[in-house]
Protein backbone atom coordinates (compact mmCIF):
# COMPACT_ATOMS: atom_id res chain seq x y z
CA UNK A 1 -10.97 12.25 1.71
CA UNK A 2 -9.91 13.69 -1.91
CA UNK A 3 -12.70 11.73 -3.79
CA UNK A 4 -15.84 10.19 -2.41
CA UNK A 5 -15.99 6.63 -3.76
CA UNK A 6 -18.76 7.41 -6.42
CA UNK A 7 -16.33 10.02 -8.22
CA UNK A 8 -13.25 7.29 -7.84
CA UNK A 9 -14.89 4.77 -9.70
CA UNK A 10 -16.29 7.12 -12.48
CA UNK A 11 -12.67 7.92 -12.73
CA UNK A 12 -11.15 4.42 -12.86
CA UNK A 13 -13.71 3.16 -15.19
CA UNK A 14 -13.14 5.75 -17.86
CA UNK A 15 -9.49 5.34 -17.21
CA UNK A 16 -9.98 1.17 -17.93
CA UNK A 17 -12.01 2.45 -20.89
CA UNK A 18 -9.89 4.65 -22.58
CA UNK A 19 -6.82 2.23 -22.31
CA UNK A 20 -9.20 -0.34 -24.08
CA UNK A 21 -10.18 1.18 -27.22
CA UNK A 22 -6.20 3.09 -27.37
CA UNK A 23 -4.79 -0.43 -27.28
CA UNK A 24 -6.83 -2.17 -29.68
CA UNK A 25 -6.03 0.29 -32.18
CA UNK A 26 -2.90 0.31 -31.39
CA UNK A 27 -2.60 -3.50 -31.56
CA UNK A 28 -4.97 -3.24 -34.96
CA UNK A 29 -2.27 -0.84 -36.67
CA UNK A 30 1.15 -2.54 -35.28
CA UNK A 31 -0.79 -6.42 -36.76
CA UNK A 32 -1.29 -5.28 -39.94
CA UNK A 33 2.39 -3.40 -40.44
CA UNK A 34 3.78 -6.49 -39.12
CA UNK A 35 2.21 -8.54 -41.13
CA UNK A 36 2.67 -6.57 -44.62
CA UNK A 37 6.48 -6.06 -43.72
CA UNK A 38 7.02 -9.42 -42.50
CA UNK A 39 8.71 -7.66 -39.21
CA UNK A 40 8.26 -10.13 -36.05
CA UNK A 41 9.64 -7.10 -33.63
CA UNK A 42 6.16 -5.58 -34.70
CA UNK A 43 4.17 -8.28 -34.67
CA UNK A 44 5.33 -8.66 -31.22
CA UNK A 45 5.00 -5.27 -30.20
CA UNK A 46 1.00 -5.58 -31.43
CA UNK A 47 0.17 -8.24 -29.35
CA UNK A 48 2.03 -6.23 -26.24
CA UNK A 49 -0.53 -3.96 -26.99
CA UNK A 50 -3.13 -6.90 -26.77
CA UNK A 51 -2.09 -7.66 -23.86
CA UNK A 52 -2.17 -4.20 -22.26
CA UNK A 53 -6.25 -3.79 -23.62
CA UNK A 54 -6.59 -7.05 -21.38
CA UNK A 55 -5.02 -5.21 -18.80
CA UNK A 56 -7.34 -2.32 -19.07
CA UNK A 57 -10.08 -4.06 -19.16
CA UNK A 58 -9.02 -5.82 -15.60
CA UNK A 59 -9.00 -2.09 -14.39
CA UNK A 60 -11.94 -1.48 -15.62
CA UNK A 61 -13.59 -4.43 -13.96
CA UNK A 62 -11.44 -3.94 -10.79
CA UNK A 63 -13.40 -0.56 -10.36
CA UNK A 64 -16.17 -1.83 -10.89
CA UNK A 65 -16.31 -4.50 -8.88
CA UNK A 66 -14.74 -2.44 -6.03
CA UNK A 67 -17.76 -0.13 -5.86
CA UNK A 68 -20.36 -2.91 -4.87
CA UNK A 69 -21.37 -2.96 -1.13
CA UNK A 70 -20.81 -4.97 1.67
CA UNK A 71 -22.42 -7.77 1.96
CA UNK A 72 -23.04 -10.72 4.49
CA UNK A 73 -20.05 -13.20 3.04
CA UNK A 74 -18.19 -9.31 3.33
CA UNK A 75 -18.90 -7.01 6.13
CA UNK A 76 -16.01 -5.07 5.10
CA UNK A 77 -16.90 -4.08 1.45
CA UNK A 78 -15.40 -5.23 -1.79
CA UNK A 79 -12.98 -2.49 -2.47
CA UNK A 80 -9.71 -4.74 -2.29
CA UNK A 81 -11.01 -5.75 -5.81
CA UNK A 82 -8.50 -2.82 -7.03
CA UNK A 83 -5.99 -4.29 -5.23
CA UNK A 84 -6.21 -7.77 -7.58
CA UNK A 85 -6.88 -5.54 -10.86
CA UNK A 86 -3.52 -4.14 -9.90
CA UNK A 87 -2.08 -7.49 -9.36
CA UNK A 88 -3.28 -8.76 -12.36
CA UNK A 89 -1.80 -5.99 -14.50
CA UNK A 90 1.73 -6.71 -12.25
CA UNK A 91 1.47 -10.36 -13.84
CA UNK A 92 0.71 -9.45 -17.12
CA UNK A 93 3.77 -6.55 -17.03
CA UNK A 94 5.82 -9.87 -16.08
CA UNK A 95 4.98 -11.81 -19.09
CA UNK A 96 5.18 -9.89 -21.65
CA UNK A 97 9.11 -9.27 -20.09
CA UNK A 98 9.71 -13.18 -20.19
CA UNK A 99 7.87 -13.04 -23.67
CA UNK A 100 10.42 -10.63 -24.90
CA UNK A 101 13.66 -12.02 -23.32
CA UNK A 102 12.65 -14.98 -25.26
CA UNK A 103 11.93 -13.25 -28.49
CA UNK A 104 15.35 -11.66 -27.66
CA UNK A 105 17.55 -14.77 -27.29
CA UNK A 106 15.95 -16.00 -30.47
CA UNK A 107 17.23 -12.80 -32.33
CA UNK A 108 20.55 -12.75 -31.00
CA UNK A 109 20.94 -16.07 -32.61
CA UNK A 110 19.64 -15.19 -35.32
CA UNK A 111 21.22 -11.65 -35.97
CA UNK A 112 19.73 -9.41 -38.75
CA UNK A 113 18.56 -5.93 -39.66
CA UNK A 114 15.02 -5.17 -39.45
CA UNK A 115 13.71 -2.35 -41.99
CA UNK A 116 11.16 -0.25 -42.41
CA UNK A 117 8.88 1.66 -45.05
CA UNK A 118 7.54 5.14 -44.19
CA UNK A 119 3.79 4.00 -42.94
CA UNK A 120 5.72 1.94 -40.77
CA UNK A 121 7.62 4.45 -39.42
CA UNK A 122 4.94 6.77 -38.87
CA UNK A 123 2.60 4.28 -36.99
CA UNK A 124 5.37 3.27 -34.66
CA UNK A 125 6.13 7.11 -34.35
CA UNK A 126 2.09 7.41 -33.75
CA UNK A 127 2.07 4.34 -31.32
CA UNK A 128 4.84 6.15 -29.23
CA UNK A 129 3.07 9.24 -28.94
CA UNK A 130 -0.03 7.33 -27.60
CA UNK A 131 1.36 5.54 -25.04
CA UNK A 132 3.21 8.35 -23.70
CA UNK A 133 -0.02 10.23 -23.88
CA UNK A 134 -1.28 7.22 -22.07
CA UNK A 135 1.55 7.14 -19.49
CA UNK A 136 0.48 11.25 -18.45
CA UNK A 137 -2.88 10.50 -18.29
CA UNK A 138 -2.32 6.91 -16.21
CA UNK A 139 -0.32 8.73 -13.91
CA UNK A 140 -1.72 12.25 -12.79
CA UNK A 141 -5.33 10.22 -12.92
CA UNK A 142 -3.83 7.43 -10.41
CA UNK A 143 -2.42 10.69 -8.32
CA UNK A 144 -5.75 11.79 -8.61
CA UNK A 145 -6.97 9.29 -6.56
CA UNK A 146 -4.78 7.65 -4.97
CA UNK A 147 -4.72 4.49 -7.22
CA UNK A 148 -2.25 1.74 -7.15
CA UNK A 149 -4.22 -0.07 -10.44
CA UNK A 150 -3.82 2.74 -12.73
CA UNK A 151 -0.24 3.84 -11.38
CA UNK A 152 0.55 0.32 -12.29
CA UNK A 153 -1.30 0.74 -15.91
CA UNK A 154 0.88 4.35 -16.36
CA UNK A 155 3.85 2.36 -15.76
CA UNK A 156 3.05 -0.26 -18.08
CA UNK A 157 2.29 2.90 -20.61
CA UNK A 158 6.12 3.90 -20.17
CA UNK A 159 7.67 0.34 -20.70
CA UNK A 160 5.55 0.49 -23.73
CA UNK A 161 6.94 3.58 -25.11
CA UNK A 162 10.68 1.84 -24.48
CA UNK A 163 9.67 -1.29 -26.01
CA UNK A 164 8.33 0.28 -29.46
CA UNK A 165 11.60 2.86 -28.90
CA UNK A 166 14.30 0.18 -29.73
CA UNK A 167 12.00 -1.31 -32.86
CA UNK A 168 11.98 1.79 -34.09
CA UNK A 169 15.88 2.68 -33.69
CA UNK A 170 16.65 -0.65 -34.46
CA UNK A 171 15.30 -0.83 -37.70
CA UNK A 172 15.74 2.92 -38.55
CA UNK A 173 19.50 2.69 -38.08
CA UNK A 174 19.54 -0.92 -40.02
CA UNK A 175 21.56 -2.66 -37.13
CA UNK A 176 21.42 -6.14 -36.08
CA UNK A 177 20.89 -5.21 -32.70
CA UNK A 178 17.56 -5.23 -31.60
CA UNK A 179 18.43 -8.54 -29.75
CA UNK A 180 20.48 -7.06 -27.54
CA UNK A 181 18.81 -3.75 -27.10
CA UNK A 182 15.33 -6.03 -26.77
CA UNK A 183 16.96 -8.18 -23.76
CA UNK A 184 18.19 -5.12 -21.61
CA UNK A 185 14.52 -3.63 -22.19
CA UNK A 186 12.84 -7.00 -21.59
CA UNK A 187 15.38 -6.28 -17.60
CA UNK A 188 13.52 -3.49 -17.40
CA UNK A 189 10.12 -4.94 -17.93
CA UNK A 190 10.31 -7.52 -15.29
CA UNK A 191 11.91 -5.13 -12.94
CA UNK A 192 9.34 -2.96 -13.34
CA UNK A 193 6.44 -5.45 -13.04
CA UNK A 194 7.99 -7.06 -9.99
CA UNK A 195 8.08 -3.25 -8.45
CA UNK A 196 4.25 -3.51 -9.00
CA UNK A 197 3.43 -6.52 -7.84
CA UNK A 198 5.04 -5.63 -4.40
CA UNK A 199 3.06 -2.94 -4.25
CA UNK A 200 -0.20 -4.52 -4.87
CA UNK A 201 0.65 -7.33 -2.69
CA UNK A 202 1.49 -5.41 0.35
CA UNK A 203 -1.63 -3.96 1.05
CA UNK A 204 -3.46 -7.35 0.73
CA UNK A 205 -0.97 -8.82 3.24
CA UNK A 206 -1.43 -5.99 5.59
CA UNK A 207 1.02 -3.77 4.91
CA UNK A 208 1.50 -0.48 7.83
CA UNK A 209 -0.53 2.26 7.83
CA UNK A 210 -0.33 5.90 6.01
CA UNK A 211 2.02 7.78 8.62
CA UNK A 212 -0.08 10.76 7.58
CA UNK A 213 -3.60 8.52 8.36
CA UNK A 214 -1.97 7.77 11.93
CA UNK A 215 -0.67 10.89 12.61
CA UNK A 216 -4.50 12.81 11.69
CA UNK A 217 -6.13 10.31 14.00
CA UNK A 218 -3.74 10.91 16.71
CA UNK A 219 -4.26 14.21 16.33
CA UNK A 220 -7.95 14.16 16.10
CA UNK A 221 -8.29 11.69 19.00
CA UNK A 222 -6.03 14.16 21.08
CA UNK A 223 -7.74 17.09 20.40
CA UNK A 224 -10.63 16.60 22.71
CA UNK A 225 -8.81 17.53 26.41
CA UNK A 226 -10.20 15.42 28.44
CA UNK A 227 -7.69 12.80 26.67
CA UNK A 228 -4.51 12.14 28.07
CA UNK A 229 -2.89 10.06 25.75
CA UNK A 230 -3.10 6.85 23.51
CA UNK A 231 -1.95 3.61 22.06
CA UNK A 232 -2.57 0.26 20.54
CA UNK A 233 -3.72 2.18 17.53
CA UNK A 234 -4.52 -0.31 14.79
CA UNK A 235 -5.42 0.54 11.40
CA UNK A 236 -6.90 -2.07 8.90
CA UNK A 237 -7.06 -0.81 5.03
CA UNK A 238 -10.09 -3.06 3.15
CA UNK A 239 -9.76 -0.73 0.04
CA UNK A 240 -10.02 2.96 -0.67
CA UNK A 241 -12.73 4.39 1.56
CA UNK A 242 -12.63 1.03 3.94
CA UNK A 243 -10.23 2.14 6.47
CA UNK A 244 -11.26 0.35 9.80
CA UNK A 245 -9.24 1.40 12.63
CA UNK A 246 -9.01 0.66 16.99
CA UNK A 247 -6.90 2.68 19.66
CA UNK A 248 -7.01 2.92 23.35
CA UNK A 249 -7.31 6.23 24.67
CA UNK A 250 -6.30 7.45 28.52
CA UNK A 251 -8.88 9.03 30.37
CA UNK A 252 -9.01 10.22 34.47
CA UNK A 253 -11.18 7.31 36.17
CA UNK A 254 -12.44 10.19 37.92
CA UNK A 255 -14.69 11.19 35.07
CA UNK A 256 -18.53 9.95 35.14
CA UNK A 257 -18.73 6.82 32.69
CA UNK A 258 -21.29 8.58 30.81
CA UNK A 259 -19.27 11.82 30.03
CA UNK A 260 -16.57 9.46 28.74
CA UNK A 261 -18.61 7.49 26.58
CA UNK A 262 -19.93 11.02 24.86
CA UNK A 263 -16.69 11.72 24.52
CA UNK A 264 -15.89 8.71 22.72
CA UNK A 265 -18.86 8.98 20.50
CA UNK A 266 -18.38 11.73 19.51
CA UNK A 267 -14.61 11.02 18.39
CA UNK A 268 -16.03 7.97 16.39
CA UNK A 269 -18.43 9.93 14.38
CA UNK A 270 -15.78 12.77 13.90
CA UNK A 271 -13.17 9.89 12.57
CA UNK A 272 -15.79 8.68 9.89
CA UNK A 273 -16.81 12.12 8.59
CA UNK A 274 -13.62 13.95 8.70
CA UNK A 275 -11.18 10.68 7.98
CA UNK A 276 -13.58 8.45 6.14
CA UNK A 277 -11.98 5.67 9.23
CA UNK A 278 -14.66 3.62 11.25
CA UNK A 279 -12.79 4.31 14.20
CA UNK A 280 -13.70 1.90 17.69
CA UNK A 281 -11.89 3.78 20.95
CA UNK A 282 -11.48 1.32 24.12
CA UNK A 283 -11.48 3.61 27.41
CA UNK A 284 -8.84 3.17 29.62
CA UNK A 285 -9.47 4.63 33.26
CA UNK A 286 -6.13 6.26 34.90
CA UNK A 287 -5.61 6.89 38.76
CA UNK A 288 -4.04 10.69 38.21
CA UNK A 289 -4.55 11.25 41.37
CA UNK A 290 -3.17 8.56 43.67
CA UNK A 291 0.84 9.34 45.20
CA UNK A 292 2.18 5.59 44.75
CA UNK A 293 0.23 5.10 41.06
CA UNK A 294 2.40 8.42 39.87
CA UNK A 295 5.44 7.31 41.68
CA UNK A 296 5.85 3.64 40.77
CA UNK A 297 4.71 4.38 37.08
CA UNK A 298 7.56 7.22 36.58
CA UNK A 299 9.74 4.74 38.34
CA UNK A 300 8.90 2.08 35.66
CA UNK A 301 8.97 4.98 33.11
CA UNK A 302 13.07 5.75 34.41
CA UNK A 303 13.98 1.82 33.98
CA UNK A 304 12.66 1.25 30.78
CA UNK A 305 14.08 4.29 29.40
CA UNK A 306 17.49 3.38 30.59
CA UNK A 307 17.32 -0.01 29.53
CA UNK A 308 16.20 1.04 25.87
CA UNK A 309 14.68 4.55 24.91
CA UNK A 310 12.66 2.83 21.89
CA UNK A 311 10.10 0.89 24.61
CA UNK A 312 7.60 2.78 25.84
CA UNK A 313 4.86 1.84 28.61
CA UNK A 314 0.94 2.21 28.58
CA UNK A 315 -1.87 0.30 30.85
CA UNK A 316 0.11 1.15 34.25
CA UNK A 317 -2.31 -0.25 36.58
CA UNK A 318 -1.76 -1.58 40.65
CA UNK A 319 -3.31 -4.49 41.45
CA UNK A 320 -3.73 -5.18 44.90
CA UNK A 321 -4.23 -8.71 46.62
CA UNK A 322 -5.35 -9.96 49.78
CA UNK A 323 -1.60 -11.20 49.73
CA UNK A 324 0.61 -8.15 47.36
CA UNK A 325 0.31 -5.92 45.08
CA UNK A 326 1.41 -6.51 41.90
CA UNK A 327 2.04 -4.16 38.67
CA UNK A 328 0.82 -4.50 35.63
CA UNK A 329 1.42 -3.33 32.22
CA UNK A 330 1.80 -3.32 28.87
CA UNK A 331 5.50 -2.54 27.20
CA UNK A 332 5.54 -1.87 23.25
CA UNK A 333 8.29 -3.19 21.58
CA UNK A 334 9.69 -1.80 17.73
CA UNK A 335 8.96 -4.45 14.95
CA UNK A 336 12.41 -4.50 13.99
CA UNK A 337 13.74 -4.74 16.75
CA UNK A 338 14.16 -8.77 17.91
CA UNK A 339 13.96 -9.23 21.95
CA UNK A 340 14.22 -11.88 24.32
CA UNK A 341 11.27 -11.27 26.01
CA UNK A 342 11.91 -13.21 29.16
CA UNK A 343 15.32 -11.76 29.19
CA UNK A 344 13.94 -8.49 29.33
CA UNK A 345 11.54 -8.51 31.77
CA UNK A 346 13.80 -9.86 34.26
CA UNK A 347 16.16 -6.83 33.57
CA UNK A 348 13.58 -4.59 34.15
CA UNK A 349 12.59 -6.84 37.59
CA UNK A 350 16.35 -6.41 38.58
CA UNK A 351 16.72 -2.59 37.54
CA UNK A 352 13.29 -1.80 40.18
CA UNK A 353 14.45 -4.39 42.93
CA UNK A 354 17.77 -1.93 42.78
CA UNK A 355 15.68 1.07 43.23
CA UNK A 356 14.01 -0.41 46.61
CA UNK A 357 11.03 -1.65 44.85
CA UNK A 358 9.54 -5.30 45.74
CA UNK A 359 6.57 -5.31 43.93
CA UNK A 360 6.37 -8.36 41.23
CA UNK A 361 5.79 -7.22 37.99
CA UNK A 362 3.08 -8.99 34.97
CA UNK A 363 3.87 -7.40 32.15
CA UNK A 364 2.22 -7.72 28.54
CA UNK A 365 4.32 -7.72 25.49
CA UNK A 366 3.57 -5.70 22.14
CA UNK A 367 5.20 -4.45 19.09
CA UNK A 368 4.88 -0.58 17.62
């Protein structure tokens, strides 16, 4: 893990701060400008910057509230709080777009130039530079650690930038366009804050794991020898630093049952120091050693492949009756891929019978 938790909130919380006391300035300066020159693109623009203190201060309590423990109405931590702070800024992104296609319609109706003294000009040219200040700092501090909130805020920085941009071109070039210029900025806005909100939504919904988080536990799980392979590996993400995660792992039922379960301890603990994942393995025993387990299962193996090479098998287990034997297992399926399940396992039934086998077949459907 890049940053423990304690160092991540320190981080976010100055973040919230700083964007606070920037944007009440800001929205101090722009008020009283707009108000001397009469200038409703300003006046606007100052309570955008209203807005985005409110926004900061929803990071700011977002981290916050994200650091405080699990407790027994949530076993699994509160760090999802981040998630909503970023949601919330999404929302507010939104309406200040709607607020400013409005604002725009009325202009366009109502064409005329917008001018501008010096002090003006200098505190818009002053706003600019902050928020792009703002937008840097947003965005290598939401790199940093891996924020979605404050990548969200850094964005909200740039639109900013645009927004006081065309106010400032508009009335330094004396045009009657800033109702035009405002809409196709206002496109952007929304655009931009429904690009956020998908991103903070997703990982409240569930959204699929880091490749990178699957592929290091894979490759931590596999590491120990004694391991022959994997699956079912589920990861659930509860917030930064509450990654809760299950897989089945493949071991020789020859092994003692003790020796396993060190083996599996020992993965666990490795998982939560190395990963920062509470990791849970199920152990799945494996006849390696019996002739008709190996044959049958690479028999399986051959149909399936032939049928479709994106399925793959796990759980290959005989179970034998006082009456047959039956086999049994498990056949992963790709999300996006839509099957007939019934339909399939009957072409799978007919593609063994073919190759001389006349065991039935119970198998469990899954998706990858």
């Amino acid at each position: 893990m890049s940053e423990q938790p304690s160092a991540r909130t320190r981080v976010g919380k100055r973040a919230g701060a700083i964007g606070m006391i920037c944007n009440l300035l800001l929205f101090a300066a722009k008020l009283c400008v707009g108000v001397l020159t009469g200038s409703v693109a300003i006046t606007a623009d100052a309570f955008n910057n209203l807005s985005d203190a409110s926004s900061s201060l929803m990071t700011f309590l977002g981290f916050r509230l994200a650091q405080r423990p699990a407790d027994k109405d949530h076993p699994y931590g509160h760090a999802r709080y981040e998630y909503l702070a970023g949601l919330g800024v999404a929302v507010l992104i939104m309406l200040i777009g709607l607020e400013l296609v409005r604002s725009s319609f009325e202009k366009i109706l109502n064409l005329a130039p917008v001018l501008f003294d010096s002090v003006t000009l200098w505190v818009l040219l002053g706003a600019i530079a902050t928020k792009a200040l703002l937008f840097w700092y947003f965005k290598t501090q939401g790199k940093k650690i891996s924020s979605a909130t404050l990548l969200a805020t850094a964005k909200d920085s740039l639109n900013d930038v645009l927004v006081t941009t065309v106010v400032l071109i508009c009335g330094w070039t004396r045009l009657p366009i800033d109702g035009y210029v405002g809409l196709a900025v206002a496109a952007f806005i929304l655009y931009s804050g429904i690009r956020v909100a998908g991103e903070t939504i997703s990982p409240l919904l569930g959204k699929q794991a880091d490749p990178k988080l699957v592929e290091q536990i894979s490759e931590l799980v596999l590491a120990q020898e004694k391991i022959i392979g994997i699956h079912d590996l589920l990861i659930h993400d509860y917030g930064y630093g509450q990654s809760f995660a299950s897989v089945h792992v493949e071991i020789s039922a020859e092994e003692d049952a003790l020796f396993c379960h060190d083996i599996i301890d020992e993965i666990e603990c490795a998982a939560l120091e190395q990963l920062g994942v509470h990791l849970v393995i199920h152990y799945d025993p494996v006849l390696i050693n019996d002739a008709e387990w190996i044959t049958l299962r690479q028999t399986v193996e051959g149909v399936i492949g032939n049928i479709d090479p994106n399925l793959s098998m796990h759980d290959f287990r005989l179970v034998k009756g006082a009456k047959q034997t039956k086999m049994v297992f498990d056949l992963a399926v790709p999300y996006e891929q839509q099957s007939d399940y019934h339909q399939l396992k009957e072409t799978i039934d007919q593609a063994l019978y073919k190759r001389g086998n006349y065991y039935p077949t119970v198998i469990r459907f899954d998706q990858k």
